[in-house]
PDB file of N, CA and C in Angstrom:
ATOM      1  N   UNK A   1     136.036 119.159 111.426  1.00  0.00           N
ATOM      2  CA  UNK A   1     136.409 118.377 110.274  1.00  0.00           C
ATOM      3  C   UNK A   1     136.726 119.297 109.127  1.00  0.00           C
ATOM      4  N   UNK A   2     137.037 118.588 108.104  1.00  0.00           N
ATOM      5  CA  UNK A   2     137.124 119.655 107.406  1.00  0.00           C
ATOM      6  C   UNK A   2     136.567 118.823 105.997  1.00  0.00           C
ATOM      7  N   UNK A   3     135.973 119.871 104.900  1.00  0.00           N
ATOM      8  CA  UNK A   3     134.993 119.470 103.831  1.00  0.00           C
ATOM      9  C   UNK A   3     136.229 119.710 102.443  1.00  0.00           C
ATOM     10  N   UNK A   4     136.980 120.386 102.767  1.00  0.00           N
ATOM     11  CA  UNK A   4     137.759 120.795 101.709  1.00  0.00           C
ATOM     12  C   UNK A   4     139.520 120.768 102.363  1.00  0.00           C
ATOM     13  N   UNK A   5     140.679 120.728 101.592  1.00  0.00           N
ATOM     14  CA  UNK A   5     141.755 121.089 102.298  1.00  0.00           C
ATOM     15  C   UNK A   5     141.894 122.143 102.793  1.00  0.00           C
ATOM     16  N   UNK A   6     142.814 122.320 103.889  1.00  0.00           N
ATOM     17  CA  UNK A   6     142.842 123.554 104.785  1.00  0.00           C
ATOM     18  C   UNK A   6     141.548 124.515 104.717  1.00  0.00           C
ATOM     19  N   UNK A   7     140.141 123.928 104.584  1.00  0.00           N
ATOM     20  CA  UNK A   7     139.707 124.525 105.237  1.00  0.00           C
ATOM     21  C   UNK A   7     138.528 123.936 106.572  1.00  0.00           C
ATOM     22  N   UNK A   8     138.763 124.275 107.662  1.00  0.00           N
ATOM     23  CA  UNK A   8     138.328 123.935 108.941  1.00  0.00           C
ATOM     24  C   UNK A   8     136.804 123.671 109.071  1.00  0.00           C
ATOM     25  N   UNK A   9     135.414 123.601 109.408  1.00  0.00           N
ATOM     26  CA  UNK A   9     134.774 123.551 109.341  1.00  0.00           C
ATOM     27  C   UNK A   9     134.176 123.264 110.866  1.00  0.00           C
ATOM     28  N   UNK A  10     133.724 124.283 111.773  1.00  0.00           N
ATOM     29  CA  UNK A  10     133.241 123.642 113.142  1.00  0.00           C
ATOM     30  C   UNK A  10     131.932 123.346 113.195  1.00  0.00           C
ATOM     31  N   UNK A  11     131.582 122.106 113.828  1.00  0.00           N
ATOM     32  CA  UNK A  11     130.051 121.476 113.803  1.00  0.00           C
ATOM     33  C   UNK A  11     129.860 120.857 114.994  1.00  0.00           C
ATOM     34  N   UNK A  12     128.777 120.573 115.241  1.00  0.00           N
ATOM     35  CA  UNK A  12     128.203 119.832 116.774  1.00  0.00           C
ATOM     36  C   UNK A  12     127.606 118.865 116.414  1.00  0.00           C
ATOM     37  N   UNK A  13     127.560 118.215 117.667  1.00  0.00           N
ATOM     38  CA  UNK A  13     126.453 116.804 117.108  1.00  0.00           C
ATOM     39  C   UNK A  13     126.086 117.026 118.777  1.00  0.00           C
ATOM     40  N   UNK A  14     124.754 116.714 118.693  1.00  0.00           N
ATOM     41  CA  UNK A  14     123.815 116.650 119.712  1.00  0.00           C
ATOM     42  C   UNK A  14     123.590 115.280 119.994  1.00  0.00           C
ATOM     43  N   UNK A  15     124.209 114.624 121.197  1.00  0.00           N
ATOM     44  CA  UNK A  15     123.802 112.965 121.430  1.00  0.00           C
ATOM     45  C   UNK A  15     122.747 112.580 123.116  1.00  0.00           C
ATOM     46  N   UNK A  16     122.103 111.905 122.190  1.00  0.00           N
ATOM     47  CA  UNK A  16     120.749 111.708 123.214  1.00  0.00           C
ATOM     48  C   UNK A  16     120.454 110.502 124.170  1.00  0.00           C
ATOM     49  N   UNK A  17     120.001 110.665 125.026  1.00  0.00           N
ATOM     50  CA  UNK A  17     119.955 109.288 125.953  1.00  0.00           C
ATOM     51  C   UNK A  17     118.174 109.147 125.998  1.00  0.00           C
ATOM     52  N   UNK A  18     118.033 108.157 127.120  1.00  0.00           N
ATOM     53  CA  UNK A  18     116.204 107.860 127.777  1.00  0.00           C
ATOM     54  C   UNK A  18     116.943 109.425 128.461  1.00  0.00           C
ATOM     55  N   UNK A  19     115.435 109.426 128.626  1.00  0.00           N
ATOM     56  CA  UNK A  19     114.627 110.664 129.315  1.00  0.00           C
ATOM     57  C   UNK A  19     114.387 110.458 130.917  1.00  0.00           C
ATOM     58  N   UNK A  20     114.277 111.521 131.670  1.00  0.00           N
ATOM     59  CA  UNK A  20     114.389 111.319 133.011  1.00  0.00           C
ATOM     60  C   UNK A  20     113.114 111.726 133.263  1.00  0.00           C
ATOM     61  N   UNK A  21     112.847 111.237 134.265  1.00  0.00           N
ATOM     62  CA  UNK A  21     111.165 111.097 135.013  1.00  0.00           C
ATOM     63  C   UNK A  21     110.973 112.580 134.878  1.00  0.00           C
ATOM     64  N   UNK A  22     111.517 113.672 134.338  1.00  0.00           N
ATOM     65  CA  UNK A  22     110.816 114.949 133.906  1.00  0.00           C
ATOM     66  C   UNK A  22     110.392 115.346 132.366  1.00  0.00           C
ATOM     67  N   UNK A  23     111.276 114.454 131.828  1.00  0.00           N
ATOM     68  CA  UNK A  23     111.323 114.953 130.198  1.00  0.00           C
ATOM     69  C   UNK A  23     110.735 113.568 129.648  1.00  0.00           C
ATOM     70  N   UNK A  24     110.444 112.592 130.357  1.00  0.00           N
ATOM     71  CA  UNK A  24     109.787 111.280 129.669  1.00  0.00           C
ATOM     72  C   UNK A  24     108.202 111.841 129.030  1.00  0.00           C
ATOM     73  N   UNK A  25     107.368 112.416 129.891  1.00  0.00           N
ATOM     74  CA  UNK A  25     106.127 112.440 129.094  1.00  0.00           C
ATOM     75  C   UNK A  25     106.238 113.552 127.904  1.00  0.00           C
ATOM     76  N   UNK A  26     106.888 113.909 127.508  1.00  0.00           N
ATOM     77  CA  UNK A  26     107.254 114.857 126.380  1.00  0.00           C
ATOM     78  C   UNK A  26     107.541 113.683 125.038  1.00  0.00           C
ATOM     79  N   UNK A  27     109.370 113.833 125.349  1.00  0.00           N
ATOM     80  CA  UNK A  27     109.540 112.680 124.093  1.00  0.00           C
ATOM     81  C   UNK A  27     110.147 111.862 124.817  1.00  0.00           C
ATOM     82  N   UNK A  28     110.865 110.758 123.773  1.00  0.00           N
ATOM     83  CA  UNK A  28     110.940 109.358 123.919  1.00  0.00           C
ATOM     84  C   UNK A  28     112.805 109.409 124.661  1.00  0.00           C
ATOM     85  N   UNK A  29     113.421 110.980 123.886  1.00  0.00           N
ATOM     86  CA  UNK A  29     114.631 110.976 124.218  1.00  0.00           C
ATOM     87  C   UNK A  29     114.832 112.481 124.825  1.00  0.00           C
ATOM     88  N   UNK A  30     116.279 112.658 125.130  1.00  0.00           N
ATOM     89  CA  UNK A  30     116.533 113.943 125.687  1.00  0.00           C
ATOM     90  C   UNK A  30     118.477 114.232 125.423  1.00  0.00           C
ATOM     91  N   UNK A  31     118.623 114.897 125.253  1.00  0.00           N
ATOM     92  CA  UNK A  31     119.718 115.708 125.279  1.00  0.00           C
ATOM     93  C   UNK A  31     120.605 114.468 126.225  1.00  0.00           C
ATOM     94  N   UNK A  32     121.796 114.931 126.197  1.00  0.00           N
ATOM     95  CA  UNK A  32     123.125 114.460 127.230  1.00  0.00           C
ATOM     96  C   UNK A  32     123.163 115.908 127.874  1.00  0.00           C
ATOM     97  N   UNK A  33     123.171 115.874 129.130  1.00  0.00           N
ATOM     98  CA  UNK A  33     124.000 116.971 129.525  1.00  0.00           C
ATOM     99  C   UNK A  33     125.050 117.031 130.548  1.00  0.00           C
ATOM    100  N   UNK A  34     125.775 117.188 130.003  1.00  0.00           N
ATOM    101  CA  UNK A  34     127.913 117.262 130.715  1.00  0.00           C
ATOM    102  C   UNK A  34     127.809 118.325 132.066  1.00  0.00           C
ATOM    103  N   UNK A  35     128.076 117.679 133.412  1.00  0.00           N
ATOM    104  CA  UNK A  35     128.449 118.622 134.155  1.00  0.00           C
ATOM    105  C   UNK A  35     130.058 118.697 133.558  1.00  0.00           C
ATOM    106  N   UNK A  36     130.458 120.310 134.119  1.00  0.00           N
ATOM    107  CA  UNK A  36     132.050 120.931 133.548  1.00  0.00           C
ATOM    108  C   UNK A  36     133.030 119.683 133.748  1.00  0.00           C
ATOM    109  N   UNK A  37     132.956 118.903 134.816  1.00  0.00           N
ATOM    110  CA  UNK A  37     134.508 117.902 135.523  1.00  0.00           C
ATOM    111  C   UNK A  37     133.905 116.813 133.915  1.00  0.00           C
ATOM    112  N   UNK A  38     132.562 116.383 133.337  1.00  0.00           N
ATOM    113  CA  UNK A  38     132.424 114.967 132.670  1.00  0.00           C
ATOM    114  C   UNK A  38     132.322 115.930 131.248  1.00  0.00           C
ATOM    115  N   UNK A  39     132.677 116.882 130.642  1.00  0.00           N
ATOM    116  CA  UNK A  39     132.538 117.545 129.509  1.00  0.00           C
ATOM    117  C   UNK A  39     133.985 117.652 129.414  1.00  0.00           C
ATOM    118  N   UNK A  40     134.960 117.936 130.085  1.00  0.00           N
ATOM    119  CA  UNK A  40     136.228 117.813 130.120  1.00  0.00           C
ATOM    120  C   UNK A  40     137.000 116.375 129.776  1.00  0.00           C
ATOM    121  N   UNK A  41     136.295 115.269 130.728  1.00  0.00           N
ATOM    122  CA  UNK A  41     136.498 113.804 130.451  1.00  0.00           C
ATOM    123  C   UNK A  41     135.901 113.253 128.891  1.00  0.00           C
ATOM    124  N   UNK A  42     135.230 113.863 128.495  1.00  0.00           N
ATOM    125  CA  UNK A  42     134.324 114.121 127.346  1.00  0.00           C
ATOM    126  C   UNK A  42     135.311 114.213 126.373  1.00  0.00           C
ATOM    127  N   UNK A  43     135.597 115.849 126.145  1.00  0.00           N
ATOM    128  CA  UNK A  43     136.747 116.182 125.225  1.00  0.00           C
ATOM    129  C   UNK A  43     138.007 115.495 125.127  1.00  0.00           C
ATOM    130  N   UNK A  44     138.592 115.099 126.195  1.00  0.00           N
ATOM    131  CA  UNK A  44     140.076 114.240 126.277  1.00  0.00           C
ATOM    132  C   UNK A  44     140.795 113.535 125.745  1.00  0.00           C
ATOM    133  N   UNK A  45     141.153 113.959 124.663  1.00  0.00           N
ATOM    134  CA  UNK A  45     141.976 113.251 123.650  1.00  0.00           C
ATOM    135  C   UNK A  45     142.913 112.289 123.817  1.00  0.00           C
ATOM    136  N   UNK A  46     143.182 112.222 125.299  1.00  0.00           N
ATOM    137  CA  UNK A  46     144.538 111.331 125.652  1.00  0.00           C
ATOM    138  C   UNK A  46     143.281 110.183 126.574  1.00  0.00           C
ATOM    139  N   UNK A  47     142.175 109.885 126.206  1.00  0.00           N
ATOM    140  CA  UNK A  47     141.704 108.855 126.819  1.00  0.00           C
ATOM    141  C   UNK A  47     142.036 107.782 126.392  1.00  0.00           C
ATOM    142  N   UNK A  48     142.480 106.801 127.704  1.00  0.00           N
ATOM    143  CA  UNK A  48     143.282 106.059 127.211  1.00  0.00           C
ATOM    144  C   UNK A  48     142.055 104.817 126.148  1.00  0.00           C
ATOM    145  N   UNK A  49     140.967 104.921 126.455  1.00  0.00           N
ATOM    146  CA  UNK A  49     139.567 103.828 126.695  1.00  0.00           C
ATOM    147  C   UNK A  49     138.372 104.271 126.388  1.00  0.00           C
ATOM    148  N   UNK A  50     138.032 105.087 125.084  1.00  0.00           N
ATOM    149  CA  UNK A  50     137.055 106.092 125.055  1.00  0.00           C
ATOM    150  C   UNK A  50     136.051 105.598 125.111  1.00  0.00           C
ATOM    151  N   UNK A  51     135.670 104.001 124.957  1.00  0.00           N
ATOM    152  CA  UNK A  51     134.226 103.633 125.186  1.00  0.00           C
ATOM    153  C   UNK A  51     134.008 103.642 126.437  1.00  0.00           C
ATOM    154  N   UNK A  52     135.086 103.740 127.446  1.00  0.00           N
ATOM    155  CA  UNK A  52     134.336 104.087 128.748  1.00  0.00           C
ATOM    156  C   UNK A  52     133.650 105.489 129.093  1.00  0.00           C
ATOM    157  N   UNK A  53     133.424 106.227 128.167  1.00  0.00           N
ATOM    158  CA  UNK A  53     133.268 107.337 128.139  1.00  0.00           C
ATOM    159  C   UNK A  53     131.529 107.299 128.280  1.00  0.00           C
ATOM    160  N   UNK A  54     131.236 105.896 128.027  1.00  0.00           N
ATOM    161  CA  UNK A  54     129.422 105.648 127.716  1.00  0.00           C
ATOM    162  C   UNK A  54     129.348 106.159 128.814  1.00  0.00           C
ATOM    163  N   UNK A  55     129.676 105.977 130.034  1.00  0.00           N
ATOM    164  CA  UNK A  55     129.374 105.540 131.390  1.00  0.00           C
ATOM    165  C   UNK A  55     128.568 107.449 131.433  1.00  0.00           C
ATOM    166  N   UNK A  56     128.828 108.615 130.939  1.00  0.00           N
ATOM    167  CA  UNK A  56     128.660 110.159 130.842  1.00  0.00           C
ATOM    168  C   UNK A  56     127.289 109.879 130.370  1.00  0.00           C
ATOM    169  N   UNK A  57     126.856 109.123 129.293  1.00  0.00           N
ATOM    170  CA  UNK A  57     125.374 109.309 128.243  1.00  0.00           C
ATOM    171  C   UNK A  57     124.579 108.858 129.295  1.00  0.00           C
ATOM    172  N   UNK A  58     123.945 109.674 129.982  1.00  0.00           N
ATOM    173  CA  UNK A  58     122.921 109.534 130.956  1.00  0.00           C
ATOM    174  C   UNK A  58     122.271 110.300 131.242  1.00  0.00           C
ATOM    175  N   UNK A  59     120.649 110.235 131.757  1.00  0.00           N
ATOM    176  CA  UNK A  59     119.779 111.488 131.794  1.00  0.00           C
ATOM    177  C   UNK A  59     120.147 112.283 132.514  1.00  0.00           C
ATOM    178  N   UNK A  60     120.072 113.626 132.418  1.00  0.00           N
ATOM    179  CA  UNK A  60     120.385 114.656 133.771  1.00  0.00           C
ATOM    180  C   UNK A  60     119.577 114.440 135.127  1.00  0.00           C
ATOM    181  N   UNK A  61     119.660 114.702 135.973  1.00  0.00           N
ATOM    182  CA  UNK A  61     118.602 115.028 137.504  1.00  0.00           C
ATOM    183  C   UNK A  61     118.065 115.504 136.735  1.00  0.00           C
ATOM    184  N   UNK A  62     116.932 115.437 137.450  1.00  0.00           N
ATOM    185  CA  UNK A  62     115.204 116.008 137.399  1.00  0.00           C
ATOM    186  C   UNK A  62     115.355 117.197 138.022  1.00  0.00           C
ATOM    187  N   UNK A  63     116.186 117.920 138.874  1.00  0.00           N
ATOM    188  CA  UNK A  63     116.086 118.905 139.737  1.00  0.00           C
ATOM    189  C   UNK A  63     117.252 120.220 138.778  1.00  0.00           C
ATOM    190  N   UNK A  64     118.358 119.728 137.255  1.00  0.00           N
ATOM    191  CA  UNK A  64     118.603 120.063 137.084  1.00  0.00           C
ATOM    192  C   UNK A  64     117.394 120.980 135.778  1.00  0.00           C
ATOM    193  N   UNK A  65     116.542 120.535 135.591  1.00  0.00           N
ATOM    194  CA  UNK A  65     115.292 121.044 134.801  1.00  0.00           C
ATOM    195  C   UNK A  65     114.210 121.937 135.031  1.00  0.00           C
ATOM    196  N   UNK A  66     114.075 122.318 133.693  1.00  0.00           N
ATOM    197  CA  UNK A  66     112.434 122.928 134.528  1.00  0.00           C
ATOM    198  C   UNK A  66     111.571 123.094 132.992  1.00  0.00           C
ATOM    199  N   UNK A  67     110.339 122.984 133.250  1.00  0.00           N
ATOM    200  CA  UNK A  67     109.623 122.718 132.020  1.00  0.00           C
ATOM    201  C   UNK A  67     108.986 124.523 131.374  1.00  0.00           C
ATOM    202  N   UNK A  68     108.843 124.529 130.786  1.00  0.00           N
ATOM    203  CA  UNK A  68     108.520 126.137 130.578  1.00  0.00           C
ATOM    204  C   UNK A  68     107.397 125.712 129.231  1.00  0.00           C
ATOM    205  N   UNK A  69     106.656 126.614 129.053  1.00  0.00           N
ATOM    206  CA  UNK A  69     105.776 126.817 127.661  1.00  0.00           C
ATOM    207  C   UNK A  69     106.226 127.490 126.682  1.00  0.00           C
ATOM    208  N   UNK A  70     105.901 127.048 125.669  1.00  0.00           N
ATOM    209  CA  UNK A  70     106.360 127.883 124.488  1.00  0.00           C
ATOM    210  C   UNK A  70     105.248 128.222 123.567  1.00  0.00           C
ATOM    211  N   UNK A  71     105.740 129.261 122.637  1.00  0.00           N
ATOM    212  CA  UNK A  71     104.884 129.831 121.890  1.00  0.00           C
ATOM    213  C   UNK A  71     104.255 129.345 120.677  1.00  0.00           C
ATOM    214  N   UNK A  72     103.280 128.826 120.284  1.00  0.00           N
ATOM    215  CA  UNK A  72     103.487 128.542 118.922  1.00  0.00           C
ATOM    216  C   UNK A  72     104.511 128.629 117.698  1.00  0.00           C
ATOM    217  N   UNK A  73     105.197 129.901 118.089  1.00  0.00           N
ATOM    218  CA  UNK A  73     105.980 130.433 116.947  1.00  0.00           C
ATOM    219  C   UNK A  73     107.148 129.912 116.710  1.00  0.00           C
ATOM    220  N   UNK A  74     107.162 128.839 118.162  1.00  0.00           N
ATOM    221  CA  UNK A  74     108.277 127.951 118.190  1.00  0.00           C
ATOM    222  C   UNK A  74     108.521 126.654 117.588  1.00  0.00           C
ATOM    223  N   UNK A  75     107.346 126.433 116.363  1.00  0.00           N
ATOM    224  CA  UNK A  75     107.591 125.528 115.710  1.00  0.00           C
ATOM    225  C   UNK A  75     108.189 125.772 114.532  1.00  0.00           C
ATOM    226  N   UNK A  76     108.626 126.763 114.103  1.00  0.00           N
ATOM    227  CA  UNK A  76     109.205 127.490 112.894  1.00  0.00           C
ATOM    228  C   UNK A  76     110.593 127.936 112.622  1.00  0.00           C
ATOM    229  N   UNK A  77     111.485 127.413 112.407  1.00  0.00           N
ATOM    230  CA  UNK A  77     112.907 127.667 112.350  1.00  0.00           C
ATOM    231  C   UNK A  77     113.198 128.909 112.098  1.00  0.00           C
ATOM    232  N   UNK A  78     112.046 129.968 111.535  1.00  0.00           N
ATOM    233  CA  UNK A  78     112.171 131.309 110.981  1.00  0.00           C
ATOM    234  C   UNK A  78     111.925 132.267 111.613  1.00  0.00           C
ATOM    235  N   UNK A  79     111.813 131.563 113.109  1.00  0.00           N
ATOM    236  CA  UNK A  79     111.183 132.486 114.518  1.00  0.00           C
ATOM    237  C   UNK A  79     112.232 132.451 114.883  1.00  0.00           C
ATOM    238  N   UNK A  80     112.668 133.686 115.777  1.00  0.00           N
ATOM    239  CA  UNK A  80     113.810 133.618 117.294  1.00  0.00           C
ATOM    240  C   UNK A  80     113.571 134.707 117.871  1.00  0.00           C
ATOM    241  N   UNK A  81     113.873 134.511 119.073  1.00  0.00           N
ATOM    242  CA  UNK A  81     113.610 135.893 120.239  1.00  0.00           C
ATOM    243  C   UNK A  81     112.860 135.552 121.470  1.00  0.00           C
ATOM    244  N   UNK A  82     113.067 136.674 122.554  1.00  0.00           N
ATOM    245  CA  UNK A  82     112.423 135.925 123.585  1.00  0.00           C
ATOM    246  C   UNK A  82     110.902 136.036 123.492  1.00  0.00           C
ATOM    247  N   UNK A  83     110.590 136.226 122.417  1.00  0.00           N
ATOM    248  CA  UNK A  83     108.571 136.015 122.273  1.00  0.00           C
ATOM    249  C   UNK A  83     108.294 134.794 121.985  1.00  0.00           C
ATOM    250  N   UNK A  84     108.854 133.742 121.946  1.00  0.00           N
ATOM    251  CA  UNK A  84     109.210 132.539 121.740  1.00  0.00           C
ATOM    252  C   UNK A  84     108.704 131.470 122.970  1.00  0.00           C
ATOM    253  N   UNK A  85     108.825 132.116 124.009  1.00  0.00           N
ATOM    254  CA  UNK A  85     108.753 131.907 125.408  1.00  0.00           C
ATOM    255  C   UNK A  85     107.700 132.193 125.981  1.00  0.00           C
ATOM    256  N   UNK A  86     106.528 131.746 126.084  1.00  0.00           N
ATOM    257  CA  UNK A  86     105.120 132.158 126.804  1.00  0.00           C
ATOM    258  C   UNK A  86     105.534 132.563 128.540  1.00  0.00           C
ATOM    259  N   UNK A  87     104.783 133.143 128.914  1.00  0.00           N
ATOM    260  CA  UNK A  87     105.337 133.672 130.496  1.00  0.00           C
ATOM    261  C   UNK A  87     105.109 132.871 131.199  1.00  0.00           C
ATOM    262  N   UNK A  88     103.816 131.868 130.945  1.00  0.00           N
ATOM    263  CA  UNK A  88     102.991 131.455 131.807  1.00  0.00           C
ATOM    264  C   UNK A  88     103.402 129.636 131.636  1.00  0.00           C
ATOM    265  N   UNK A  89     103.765 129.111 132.950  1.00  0.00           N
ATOM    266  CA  UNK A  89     104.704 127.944 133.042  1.00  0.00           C
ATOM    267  C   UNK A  89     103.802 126.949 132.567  1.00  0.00           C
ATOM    268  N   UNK A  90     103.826 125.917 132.134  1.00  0.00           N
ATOM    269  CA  UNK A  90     103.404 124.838 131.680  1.00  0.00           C
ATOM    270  C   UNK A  90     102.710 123.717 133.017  1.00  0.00           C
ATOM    271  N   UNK A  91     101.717 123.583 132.854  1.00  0.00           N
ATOM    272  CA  UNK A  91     100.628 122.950 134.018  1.00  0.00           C
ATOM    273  C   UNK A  91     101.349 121.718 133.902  1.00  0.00           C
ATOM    274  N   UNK A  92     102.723 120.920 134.923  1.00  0.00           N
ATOM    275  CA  UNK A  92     102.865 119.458 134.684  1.00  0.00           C
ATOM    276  C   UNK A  92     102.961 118.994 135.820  1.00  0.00           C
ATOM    277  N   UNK A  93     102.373 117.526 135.821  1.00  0.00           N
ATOM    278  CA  UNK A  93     102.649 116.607 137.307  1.00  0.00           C
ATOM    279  C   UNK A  93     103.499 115.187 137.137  1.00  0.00           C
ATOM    280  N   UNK A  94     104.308 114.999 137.465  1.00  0.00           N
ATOM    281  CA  UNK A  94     104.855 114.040 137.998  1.00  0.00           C
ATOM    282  C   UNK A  94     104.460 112.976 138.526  1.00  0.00           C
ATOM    283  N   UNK A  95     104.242 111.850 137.487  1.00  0.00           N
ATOM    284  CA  UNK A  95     103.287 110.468 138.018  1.00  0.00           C
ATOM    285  C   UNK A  95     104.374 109.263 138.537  1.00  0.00           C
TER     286      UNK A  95
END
């Protein structure tokens, strides 16, 4: 978009669906995530029908995931790096 004339401005928007039987006991929502062929159908400017496009906003597989631990330091926007990342995987079961 742009905030001013000619000048461009690139931004994201992050859009969320329900959560899949891996990311449900966490939070309430989760990410979209585009395999390459529905991120393409995604972008497509020549769609003829873009609300069919809902049919993409859906949880990922469970098998495309994996749960990991994090560091405390990861609640702080003023942290980054891979110390961020505890080594040791996160104890979860699947009910």
């Amino acid at each position: 978009w742009y905030p001013a004339p000619n000048q461009p401005e690139l931004t994201f928007t992050i859009i969320t669906c329900p959560p899949n039987n891996l990311i449900a006991s966490i939070p309430n929502r989760m990410p979209v995530i585009l395999s390459e062929g529905a991120a393409e159908d995604w972008m497509n400017r020549r769609e003829p029908d873009p609300r069919s496009l809902s049919r993409l906003l859906i949880p990922a597989p469970v098998d495309l995931l994996a749960i990991q631990s994090a560091s405390p330091l990861a609640n702080s926007v003023k942290n980054d790096g891979p110390e961020l990342l505890d080594a040791t995987p996160a104890p979860f079961k699947l009910e």
